[in-house]
PDB file of N, CA and C in Angstrom:
ATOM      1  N   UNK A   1    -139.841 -56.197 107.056  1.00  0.00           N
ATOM      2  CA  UNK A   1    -139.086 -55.289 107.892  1.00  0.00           C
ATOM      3  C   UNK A   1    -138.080 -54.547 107.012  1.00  0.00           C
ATOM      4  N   UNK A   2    -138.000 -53.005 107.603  1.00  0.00           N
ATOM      5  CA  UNK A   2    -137.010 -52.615 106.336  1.00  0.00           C
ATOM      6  C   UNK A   2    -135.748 -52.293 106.655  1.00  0.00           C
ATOM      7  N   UNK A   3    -134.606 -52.230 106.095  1.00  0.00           N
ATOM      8  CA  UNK A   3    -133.230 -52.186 106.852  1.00  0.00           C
ATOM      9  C   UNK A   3    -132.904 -50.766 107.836  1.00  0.00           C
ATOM     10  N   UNK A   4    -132.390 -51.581 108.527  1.00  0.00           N
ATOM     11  CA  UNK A   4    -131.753 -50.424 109.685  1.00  0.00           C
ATOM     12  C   UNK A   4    -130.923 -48.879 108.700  1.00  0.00           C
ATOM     13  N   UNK A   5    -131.157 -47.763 108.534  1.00  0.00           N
ATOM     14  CA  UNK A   5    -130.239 -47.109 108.202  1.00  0.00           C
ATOM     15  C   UNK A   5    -129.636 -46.026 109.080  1.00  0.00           C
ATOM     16  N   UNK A   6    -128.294 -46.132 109.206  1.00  0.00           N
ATOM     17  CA  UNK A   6    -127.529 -44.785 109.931  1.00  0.00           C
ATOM     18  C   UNK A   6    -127.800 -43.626 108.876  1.00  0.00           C
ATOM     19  N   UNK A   7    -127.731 -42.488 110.097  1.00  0.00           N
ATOM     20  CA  UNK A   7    -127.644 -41.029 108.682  1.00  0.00           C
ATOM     21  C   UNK A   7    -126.569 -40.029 109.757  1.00  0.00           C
ATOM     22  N   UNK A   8    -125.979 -39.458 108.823  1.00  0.00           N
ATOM     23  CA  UNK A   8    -124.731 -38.541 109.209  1.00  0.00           C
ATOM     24  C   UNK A   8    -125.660 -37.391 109.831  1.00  0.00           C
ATOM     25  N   UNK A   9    -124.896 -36.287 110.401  1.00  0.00           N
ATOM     26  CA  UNK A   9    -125.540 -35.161 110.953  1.00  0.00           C
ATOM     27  C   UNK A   9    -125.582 -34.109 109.833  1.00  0.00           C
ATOM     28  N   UNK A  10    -125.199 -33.963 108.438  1.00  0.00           N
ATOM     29  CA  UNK A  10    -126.238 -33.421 107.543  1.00  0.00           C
ATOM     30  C   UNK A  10    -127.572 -33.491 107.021  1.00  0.00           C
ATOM     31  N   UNK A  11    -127.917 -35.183 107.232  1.00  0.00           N
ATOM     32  CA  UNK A  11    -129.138 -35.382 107.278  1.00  0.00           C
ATOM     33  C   UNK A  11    -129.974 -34.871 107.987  1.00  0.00           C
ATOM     34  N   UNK A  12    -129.746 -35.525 109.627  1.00  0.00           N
ATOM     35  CA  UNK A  12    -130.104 -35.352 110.718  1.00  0.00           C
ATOM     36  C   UNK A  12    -130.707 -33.830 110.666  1.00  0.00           C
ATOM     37  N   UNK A  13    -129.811 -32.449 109.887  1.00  0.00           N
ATOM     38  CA  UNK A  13    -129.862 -31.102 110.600  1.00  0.00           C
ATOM     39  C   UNK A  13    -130.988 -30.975 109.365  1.00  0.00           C
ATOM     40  N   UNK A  14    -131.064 -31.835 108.287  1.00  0.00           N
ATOM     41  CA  UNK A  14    -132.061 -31.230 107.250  1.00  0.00           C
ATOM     42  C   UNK A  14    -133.528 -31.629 107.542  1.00  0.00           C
ATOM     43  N   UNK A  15    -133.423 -33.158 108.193  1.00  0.00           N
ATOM     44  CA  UNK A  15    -134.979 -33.489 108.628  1.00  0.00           C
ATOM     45  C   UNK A  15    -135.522 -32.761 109.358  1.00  0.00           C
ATOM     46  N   UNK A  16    -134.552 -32.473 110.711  1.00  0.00           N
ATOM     47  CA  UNK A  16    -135.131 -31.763 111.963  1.00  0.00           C
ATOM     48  C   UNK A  16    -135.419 -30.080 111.920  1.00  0.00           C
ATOM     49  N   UNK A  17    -134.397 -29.811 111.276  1.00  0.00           N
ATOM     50  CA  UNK A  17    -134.322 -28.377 111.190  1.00  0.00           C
ATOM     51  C   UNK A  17    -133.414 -27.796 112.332  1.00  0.00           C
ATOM     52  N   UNK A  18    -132.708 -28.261 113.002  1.00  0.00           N
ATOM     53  CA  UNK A  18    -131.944 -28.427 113.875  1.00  0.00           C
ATOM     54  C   UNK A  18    -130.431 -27.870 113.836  1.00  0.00           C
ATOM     55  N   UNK A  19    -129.329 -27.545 114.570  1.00  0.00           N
ATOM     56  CA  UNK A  19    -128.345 -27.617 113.930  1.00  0.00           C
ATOM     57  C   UNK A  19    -127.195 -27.987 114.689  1.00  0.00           C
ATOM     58  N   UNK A  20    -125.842 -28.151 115.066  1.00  0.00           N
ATOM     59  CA  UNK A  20    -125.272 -29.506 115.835  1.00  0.00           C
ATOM     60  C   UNK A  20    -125.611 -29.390 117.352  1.00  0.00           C
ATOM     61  N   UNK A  21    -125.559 -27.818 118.206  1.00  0.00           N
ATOM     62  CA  UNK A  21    -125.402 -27.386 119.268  1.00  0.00           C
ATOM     63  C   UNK A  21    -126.960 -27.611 119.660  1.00  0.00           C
ATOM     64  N   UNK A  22    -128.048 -27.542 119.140  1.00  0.00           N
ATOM     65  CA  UNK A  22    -129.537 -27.412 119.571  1.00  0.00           C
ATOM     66  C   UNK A  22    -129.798 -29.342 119.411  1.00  0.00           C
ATOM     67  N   UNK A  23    -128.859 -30.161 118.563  1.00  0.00           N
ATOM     68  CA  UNK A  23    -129.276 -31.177 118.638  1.00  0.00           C
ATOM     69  C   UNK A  23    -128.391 -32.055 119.950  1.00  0.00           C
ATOM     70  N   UNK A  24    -127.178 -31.359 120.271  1.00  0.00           N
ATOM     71  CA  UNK A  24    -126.608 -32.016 121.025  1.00  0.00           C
ATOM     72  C   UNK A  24    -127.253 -31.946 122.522  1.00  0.00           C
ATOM     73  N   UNK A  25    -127.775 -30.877 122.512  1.00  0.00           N
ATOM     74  CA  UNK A  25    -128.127 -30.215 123.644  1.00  0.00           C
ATOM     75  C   UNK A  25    -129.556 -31.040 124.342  1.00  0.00           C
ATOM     76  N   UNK A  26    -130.286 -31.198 122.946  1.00  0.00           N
ATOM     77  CA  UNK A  26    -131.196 -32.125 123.541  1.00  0.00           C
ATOM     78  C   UNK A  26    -131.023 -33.593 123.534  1.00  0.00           C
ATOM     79  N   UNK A  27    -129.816 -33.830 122.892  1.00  0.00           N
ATOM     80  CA  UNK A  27    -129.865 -35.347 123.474  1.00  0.00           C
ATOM     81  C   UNK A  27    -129.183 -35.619 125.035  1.00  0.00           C
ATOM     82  N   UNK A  28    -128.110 -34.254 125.098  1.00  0.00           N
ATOM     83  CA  UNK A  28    -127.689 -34.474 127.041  1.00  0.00           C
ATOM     84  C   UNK A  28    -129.356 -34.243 127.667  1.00  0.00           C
ATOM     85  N   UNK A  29    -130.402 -33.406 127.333  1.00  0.00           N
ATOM     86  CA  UNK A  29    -131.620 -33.137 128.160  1.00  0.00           C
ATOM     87  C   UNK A  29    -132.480 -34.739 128.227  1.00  0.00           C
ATOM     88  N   UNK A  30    -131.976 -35.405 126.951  1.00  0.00           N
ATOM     89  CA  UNK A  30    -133.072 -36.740 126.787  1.00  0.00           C
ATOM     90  C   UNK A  30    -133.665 -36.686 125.621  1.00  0.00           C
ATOM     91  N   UNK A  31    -134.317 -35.253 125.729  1.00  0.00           N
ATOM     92  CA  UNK A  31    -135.067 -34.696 124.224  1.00  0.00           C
ATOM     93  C   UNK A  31    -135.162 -35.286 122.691  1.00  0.00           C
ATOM     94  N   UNK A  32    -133.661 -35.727 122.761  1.00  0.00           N
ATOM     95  CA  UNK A  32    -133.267 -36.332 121.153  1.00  0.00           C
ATOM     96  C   UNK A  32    -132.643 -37.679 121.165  1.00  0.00           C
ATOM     97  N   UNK A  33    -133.038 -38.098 120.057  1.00  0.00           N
ATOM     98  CA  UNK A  33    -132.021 -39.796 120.214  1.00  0.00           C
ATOM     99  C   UNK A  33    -130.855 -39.630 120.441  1.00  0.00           C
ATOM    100  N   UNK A  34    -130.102 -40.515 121.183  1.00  0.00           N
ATOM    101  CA  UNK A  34    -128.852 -40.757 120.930  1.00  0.00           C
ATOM    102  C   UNK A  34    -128.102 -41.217 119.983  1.00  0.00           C
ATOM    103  N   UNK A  35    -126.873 -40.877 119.589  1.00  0.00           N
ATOM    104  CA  UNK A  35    -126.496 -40.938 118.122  1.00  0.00           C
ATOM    105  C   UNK A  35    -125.675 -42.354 118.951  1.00  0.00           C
ATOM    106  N   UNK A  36    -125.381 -42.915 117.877  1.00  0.00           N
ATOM    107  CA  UNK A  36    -123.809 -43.694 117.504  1.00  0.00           C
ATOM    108  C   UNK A  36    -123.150 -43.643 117.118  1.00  0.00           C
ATOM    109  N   UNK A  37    -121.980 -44.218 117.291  1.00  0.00           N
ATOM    110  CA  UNK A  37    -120.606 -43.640 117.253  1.00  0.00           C
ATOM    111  C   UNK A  37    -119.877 -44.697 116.584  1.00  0.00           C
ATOM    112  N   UNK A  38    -119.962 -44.010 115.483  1.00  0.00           N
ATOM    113  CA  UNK A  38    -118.594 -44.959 113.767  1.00  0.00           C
ATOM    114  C   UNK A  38    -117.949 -44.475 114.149  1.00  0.00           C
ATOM    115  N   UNK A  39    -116.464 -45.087 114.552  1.00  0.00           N
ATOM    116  CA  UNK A  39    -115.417 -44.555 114.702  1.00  0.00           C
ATOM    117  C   UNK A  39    -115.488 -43.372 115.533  1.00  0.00           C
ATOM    118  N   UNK A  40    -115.126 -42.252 114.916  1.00  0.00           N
ATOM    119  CA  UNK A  40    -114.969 -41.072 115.019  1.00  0.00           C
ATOM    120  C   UNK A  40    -116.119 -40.277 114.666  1.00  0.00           C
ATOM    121  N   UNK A  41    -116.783 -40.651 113.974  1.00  0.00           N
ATOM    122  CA  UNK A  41    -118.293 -40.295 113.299  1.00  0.00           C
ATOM    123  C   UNK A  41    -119.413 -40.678 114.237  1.00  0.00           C
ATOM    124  N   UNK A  42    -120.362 -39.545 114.802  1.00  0.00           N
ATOM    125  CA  UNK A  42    -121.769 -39.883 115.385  1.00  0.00           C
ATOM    126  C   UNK A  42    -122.628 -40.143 113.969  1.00  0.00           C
ATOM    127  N   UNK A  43    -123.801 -40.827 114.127  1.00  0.00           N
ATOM    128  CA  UNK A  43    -124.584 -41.535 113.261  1.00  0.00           C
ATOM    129  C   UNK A  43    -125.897 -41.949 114.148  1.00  0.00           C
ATOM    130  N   UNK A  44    -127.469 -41.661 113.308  1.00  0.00           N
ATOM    131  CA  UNK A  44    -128.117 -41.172 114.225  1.00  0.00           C
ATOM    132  C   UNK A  44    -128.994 -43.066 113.195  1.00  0.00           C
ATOM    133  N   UNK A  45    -129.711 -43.335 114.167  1.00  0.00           N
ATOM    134  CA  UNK A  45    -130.596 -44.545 113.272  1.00  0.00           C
ATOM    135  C   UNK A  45    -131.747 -43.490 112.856  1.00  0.00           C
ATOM    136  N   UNK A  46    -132.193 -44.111 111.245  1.00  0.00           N
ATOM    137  CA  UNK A  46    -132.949 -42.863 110.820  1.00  0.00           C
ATOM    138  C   UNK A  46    -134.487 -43.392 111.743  1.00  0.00           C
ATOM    139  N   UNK A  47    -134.485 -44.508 112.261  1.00  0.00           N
ATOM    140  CA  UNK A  47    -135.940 -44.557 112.543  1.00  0.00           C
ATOM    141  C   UNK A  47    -136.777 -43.665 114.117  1.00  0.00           C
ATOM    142  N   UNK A  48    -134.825 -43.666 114.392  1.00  0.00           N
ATOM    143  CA  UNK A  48    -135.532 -43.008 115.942  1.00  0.00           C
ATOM    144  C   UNK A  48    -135.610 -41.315 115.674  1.00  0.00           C
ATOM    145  N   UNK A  49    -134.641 -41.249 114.246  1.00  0.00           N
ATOM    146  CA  UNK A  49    -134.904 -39.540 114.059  1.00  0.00           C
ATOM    147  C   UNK A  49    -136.624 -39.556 113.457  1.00  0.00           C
ATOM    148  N   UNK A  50    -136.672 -40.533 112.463  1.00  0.00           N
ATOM    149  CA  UNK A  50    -138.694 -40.103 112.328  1.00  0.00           C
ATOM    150  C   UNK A  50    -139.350 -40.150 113.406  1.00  0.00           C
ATOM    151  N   UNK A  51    -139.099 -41.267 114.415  1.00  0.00           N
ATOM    152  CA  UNK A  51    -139.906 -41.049 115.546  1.00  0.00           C
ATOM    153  C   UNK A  51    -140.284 -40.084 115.709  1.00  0.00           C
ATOM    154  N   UNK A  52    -139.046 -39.603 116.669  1.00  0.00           N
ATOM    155  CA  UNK A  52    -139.045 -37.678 116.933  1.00  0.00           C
ATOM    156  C   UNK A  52    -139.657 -36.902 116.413  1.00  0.00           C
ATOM    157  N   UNK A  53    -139.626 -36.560 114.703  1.00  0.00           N
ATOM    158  CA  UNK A  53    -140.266 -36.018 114.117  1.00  0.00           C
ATOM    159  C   UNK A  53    -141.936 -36.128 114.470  1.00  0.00           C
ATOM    160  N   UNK A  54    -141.992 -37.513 114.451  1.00  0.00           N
ATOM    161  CA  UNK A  54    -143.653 -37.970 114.511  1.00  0.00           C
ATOM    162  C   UNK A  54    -144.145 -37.473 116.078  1.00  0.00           C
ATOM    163  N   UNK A  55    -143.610 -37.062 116.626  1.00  0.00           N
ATOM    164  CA  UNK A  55    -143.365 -36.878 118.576  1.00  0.00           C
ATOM    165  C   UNK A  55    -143.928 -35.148 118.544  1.00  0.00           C
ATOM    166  N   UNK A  56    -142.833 -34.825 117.507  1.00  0.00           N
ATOM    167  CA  UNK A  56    -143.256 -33.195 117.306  1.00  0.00           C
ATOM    168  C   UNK A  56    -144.405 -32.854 116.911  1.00  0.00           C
ATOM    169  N   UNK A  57    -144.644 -33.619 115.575  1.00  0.00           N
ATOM    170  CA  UNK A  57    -145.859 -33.470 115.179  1.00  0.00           C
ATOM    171  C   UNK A  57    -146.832 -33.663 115.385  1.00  0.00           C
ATOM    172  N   UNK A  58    -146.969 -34.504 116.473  1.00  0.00           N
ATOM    173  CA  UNK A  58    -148.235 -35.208 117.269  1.00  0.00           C
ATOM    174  C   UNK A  58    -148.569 -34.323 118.544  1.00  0.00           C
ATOM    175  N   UNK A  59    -146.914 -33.803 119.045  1.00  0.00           N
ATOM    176  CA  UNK A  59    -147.071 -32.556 120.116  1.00  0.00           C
ATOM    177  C   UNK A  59    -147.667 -31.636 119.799  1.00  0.00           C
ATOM    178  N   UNK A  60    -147.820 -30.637 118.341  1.00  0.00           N
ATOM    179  CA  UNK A  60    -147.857 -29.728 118.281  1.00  0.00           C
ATOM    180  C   UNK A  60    -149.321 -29.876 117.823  1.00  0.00           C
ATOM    181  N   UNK A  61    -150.125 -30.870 117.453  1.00  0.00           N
ATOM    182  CA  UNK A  61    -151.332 -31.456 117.024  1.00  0.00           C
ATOM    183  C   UNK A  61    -152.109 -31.204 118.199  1.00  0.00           C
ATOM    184  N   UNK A  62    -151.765 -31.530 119.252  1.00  0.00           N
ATOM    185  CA  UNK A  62    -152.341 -31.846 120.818  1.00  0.00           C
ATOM    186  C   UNK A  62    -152.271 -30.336 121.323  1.00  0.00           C
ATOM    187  N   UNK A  63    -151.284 -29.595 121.625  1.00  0.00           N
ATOM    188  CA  UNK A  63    -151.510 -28.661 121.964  1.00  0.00           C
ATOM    189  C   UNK A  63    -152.450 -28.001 121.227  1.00  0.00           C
ATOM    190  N   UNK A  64    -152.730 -27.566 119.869  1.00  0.00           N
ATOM    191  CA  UNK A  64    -154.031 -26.719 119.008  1.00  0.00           C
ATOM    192  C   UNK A  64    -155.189 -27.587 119.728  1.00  0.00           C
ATOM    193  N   UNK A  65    -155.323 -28.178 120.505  1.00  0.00           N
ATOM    194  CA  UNK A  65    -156.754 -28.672 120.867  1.00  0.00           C
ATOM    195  C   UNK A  65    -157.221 -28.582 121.943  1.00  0.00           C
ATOM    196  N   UNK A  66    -156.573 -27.775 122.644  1.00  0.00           N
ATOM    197  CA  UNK A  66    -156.588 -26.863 124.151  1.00  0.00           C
ATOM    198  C   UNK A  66    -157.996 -26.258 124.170  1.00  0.00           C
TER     199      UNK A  66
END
């Protein structure tokens, strides 16, 4: 099993392509993980941001096969 890692929202905006207002927006819709909260700092677990990624990419796979 490999360790849990948090990633800041510079990460977050470089994996997704995303940027704070389009990511916040979909986590009030559901759309996006919910972050956690260091302190004062949101912090996203990187595994539920690959998920997502893998969610997109599997979406956008499915739709070309219409």
């Amino acid at each position: 099993m490999s360790p849990k890692r948090l990633i800041g929202f510079p990460e977050v905006m470089a994996k997704t392509g995303l940027r704070h207002t389009a990511i916040y927006e979909r986590m009030r819709s559901g759309e996006f993980p919910p972050s956690v909260k260091i302190g004062a700092c949101a912090r996203w677990l990187e595994a539920d941001v690959d998920a997502w990624i893998d969610r997109q990419i599997a979406h956008r796979a499915h739709r070309g096969k219409v």
